[in-house]
Protein backbone atom coordinates (compact mmCIF):
# COMPACT_ATOMS: atom_id res chain seq x y z
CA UNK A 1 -121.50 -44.64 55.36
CA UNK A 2 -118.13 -45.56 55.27
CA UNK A 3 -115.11 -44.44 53.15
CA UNK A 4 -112.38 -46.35 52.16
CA UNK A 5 -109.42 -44.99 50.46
CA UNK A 6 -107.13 -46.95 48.05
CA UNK A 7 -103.68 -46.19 48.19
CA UNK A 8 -102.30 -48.89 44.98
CA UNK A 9 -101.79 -49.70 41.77
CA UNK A 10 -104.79 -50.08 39.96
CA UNK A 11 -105.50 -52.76 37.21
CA UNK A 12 -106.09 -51.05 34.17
CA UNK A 13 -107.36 -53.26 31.12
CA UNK A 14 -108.02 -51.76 27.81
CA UNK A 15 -111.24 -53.19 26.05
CA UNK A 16 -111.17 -52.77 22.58
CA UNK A 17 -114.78 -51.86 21.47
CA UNK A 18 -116.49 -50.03 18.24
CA UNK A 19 -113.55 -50.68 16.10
CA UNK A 20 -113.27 -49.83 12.57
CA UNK A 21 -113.07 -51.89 9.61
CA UNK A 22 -108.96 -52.47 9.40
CA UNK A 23 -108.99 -50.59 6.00
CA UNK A 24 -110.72 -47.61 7.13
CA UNK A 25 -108.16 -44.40 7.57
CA UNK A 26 -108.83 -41.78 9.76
CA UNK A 27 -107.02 -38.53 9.91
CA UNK A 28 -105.36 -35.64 12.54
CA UNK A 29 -105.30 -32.18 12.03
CA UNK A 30 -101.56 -30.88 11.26
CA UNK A 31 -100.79 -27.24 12.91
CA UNK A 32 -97.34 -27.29 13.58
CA UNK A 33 -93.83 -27.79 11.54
CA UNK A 34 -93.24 -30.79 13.66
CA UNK A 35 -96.76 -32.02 11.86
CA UNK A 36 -94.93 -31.94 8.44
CA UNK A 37 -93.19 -35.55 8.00
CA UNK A 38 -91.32 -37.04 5.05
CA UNK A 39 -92.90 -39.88 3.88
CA UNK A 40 -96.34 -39.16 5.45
CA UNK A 41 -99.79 -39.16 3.73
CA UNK A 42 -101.77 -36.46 3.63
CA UNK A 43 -104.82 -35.09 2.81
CA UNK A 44 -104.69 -31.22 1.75
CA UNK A 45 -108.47 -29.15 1.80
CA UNK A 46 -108.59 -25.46 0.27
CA UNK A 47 -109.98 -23.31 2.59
CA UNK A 48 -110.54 -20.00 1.07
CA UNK A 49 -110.30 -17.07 -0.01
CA UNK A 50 -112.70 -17.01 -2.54
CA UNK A 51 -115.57 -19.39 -4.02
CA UNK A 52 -115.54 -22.36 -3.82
CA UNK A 53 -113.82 -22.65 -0.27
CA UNK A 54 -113.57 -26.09 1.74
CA UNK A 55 -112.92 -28.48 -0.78
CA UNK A 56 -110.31 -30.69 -1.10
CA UNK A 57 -108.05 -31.92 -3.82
CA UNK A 58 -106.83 -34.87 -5.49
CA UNK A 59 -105.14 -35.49 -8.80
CA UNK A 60 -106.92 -36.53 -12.16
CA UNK A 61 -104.86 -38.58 -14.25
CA UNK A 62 -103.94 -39.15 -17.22
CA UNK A 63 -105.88 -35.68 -18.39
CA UNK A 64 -105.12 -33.14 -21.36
CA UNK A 65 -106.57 -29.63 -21.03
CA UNK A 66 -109.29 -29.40 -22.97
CA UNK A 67 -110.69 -25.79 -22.13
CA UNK A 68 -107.84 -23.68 -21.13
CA UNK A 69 -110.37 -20.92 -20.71
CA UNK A 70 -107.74 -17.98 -22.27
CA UNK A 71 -105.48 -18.59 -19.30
CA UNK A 72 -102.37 -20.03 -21.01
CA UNK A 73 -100.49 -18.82 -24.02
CA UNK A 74 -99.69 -20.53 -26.79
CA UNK A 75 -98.29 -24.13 -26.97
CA UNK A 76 -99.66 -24.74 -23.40
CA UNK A 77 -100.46 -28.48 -24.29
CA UNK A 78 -97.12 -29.13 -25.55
CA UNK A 79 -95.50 -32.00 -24.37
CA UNK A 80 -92.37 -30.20 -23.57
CA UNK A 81 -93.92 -28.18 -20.89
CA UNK A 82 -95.39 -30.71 -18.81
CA UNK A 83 -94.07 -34.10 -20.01
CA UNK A 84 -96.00 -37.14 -21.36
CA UNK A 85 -99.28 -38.65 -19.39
CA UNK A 86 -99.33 -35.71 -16.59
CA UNK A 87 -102.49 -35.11 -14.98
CA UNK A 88 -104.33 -32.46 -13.23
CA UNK A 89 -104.74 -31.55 -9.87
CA UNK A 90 -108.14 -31.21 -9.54
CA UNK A 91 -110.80 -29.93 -6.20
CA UNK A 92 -113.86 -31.56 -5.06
CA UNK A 93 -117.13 -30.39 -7.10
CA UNK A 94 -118.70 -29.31 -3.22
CA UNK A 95 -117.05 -28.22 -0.36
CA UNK A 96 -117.70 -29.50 3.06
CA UNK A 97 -116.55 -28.04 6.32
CA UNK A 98 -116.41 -31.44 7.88
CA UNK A 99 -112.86 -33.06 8.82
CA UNK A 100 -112.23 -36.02 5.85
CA UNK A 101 -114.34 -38.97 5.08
CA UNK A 102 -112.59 -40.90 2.99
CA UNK A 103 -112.02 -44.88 2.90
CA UNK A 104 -108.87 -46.65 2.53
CA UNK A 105 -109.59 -47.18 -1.27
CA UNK A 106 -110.40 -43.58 -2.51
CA UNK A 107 -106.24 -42.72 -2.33
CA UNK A 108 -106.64 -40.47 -5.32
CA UNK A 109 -107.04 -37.67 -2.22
CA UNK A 110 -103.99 -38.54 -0.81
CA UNK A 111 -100.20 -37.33 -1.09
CA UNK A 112 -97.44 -38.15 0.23
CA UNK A 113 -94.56 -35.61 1.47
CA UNK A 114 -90.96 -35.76 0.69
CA UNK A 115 -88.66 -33.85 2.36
CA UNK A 116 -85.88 -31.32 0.55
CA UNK A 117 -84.01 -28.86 1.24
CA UNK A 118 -84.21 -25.88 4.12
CA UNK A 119 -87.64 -27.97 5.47
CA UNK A 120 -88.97 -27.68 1.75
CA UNK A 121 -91.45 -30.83 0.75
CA UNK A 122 -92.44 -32.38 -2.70
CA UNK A 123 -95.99 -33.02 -3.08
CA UNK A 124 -96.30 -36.81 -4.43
CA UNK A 125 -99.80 -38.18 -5.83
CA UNK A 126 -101.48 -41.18 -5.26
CA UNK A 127 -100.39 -41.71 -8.58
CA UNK A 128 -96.61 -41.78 -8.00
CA UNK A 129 -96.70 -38.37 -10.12
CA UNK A 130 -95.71 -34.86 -8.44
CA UNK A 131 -97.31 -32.27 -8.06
CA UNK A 132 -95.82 -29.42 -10.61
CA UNK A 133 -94.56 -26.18 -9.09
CA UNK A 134 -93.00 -24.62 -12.26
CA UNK A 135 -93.74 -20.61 -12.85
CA UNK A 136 -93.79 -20.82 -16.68
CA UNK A 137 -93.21 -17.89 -18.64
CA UNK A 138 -95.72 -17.86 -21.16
CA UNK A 139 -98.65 -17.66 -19.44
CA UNK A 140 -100.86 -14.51 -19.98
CA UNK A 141 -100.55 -12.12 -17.67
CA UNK A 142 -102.57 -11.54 -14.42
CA UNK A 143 -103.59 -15.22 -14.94
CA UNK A 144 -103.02 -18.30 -12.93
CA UNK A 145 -101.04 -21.51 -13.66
CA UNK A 146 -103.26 -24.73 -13.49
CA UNK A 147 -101.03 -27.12 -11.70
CA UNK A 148 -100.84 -30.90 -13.54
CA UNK A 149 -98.58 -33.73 -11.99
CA UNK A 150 -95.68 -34.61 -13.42
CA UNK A 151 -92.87 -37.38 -13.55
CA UNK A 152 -89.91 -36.94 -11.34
CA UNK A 153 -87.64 -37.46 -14.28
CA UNK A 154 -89.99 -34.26 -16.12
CA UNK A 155 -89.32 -32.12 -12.72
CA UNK A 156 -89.98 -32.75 -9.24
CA UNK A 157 -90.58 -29.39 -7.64
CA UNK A 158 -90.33 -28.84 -3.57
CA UNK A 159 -93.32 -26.36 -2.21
CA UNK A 160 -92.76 -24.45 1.44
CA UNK A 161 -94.89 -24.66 4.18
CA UNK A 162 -95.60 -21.32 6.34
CA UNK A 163 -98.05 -21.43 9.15
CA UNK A 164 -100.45 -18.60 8.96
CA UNK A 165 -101.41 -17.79 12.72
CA UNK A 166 -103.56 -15.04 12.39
CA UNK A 167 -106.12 -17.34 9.53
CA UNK A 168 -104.59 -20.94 11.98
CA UNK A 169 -103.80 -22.31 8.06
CA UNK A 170 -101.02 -22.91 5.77
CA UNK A 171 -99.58 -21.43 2.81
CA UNK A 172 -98.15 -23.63 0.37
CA UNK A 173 -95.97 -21.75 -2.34
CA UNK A 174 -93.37 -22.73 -4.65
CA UNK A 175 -90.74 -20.36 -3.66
CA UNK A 176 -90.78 -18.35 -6.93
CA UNK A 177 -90.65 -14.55 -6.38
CA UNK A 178 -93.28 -13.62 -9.05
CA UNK A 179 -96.86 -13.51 -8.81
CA UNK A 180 -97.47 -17.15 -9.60
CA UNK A 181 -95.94 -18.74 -6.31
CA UNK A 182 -99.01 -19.98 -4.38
CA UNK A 183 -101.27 -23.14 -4.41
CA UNK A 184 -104.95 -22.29 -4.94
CA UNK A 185 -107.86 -23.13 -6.24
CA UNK A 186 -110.74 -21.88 -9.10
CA UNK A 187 -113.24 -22.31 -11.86
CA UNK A 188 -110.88 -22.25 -14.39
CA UNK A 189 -109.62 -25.75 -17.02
CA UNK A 190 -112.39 -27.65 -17.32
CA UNK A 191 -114.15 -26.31 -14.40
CA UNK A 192 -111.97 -26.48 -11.45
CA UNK A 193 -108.64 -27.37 -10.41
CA UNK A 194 -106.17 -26.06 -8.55
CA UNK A 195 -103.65 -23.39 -10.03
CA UNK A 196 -100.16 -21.26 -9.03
CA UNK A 197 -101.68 -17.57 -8.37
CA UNK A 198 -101.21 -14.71 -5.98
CA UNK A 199 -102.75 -11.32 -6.52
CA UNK A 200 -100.75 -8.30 -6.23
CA UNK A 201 -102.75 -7.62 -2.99
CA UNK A 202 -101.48 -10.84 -1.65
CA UNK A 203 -105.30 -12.01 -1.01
CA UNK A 204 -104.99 -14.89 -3.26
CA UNK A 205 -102.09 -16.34 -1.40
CA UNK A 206 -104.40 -19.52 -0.78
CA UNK A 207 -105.17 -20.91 2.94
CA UNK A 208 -105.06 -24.50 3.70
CA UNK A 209 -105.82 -27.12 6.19
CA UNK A 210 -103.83 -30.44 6.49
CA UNK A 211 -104.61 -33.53 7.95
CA UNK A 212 -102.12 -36.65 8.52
CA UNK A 213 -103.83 -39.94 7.09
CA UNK A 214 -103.85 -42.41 9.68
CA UNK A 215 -104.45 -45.82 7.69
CA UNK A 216 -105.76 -48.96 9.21
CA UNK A 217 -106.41 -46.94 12.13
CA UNK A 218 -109.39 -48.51 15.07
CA UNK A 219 -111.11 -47.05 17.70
CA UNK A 220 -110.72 -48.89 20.87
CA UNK A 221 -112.14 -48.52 24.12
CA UNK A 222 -110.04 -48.21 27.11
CA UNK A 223 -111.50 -48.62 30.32
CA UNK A 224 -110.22 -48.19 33.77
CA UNK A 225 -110.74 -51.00 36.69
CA UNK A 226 -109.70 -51.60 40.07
CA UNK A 227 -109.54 -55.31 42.01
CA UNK A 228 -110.64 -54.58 45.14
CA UNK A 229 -110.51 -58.18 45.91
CA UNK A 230 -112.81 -61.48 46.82
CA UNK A 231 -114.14 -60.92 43.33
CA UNK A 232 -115.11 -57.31 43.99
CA UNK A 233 -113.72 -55.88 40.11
CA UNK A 234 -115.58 -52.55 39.51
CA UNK A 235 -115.17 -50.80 36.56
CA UNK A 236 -115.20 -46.38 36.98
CA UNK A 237 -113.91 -44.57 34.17
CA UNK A 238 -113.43 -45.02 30.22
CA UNK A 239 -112.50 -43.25 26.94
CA UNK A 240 -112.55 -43.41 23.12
CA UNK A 241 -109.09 -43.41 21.67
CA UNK A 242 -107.69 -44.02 18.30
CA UNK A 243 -104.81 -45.92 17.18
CA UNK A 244 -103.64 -48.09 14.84
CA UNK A 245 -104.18 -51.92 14.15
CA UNK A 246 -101.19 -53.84 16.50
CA UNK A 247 -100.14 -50.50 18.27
CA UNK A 248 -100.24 -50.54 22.43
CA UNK A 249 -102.93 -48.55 24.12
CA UNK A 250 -101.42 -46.98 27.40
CA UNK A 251 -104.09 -47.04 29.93
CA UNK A 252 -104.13 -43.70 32.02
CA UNK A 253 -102.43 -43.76 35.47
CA UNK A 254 -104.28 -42.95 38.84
CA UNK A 255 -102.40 -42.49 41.79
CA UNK A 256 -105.31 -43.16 44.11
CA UNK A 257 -108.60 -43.96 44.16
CA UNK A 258 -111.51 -43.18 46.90
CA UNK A 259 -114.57 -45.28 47.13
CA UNK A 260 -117.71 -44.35 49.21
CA UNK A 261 -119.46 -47.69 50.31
CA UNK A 262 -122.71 -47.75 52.02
């Protein structure tokens, strides 16, 4: 047997294969600050405490609280809290523990971050509403806020963004320094949506898990081939990667290469 060893550039050719439909999305886990862009989509799943857990969110809208389940004081339909047409943010009926699913046309799960002040972000619907942050005063005690969206000319709050690293999720909070301060969600308006709670234990703080939407995103197929010459082309290693439709695939770089011929 002989060995030859290859000390050259190889030809590297990327081969797109199994690609998605150009309008599906797909979607990367977010874990770090650097994550947290303005002007990106993203999805946002509730992962706990609490029942339900693993469900993710998306705004229903236009909507008027029908059942406010003894949560809100008086006048909590008013117009003047929550300005004309808002809607509610709302979870999933089931949770899943699966990364997202979603196709390119079911945006109603995704929003879009814009950055404030001191790395603060506001939380914008599919809808072009905003996601409401506002502790409001009259709300019974010990209870939690439901959060509706709401015109940027009504009030376009700005949530933080703190990386839990013992739980490896996020707290979203609006800042406030009462009770009601954090995202979460519950059973409560019309059988679930999400609300601005914390417990005095802190429990209720809310967890969550973000992913970046990628959309028109493929999977290609990049494989790895050396010329070895007189038509010898031989093909040896090759990996699933996704990117987005028009973007460059860089093909991974070997500095040699050793054959075993018989």
């Amino acid at each position: 047997m002989r060995k030859t060893t290859l000390l050259c550039a190889l030809l590297a050719t990327a081969l797109c294969g199994g690609a998605q439909a150009q309008d599906d999305v797909t979607y990367s886990l977010v874990t770090t600050a650097d994550g947290l862009t303005n002007g990106t989509k993203y999805v946002l799943k509730y992962t706990g405490p609490g029942n339900p857990a693993n469900v993710y969110i998306y705004e229903e809208t236009p909507h008027t609280c029908n059942d406010n389940n003894g949560w809100q004081g008086n006048g909590w339909n008013a117009t003047t809290l929550l300005g004309e047409n808002y809607g509610i943010v709302r979870r999933q009926a089931n949770g899943t523990s699966d990364a997202p699913s979603f196709t390119a046309d079911q945006t109603q799960y995704f929003f879009t971050l814009e950055a404030g002040d001191n790395g603060t972000f506001a939380i914008k619907s599919a809808s072009g509403n905003y996601v409401d942050g506002r502790d409001f005063t009259d709300v019974v005690s010990n209870k939690g806020v439901p959060v509706h969206t709401v015109s940027s000319t009504v009030n376009k709050s700005y949530f933080t963004f703190t990386w839990d690293s013992g739980q490896s999720r996020w707290n979203i909070g609006n800042g406030a320094a009462s009770g009601r301060n954090y995202l979460n969600v519950g059973n409560g308006v019309d059988g679930g949506c999400v609300t601005l709670w914390n417990s005095p234990n802190g429990n209720d703080k809310g967890l969550w898990q973000l992913y970046a939407v990628l959309e028109n995103a493929v999977t290609v197929t990049v494989t790895s081939r050396v010329d070895l010459g007189n038509g010898d082309v031989r093909d040896y290693d090759s990996e699933k990667v996704s990117t987005t439709i028009g973007a460059s695939v860089a093909a991974p770089t070997y500095s040699y290469l050793t054959l075993a011929e018989g």
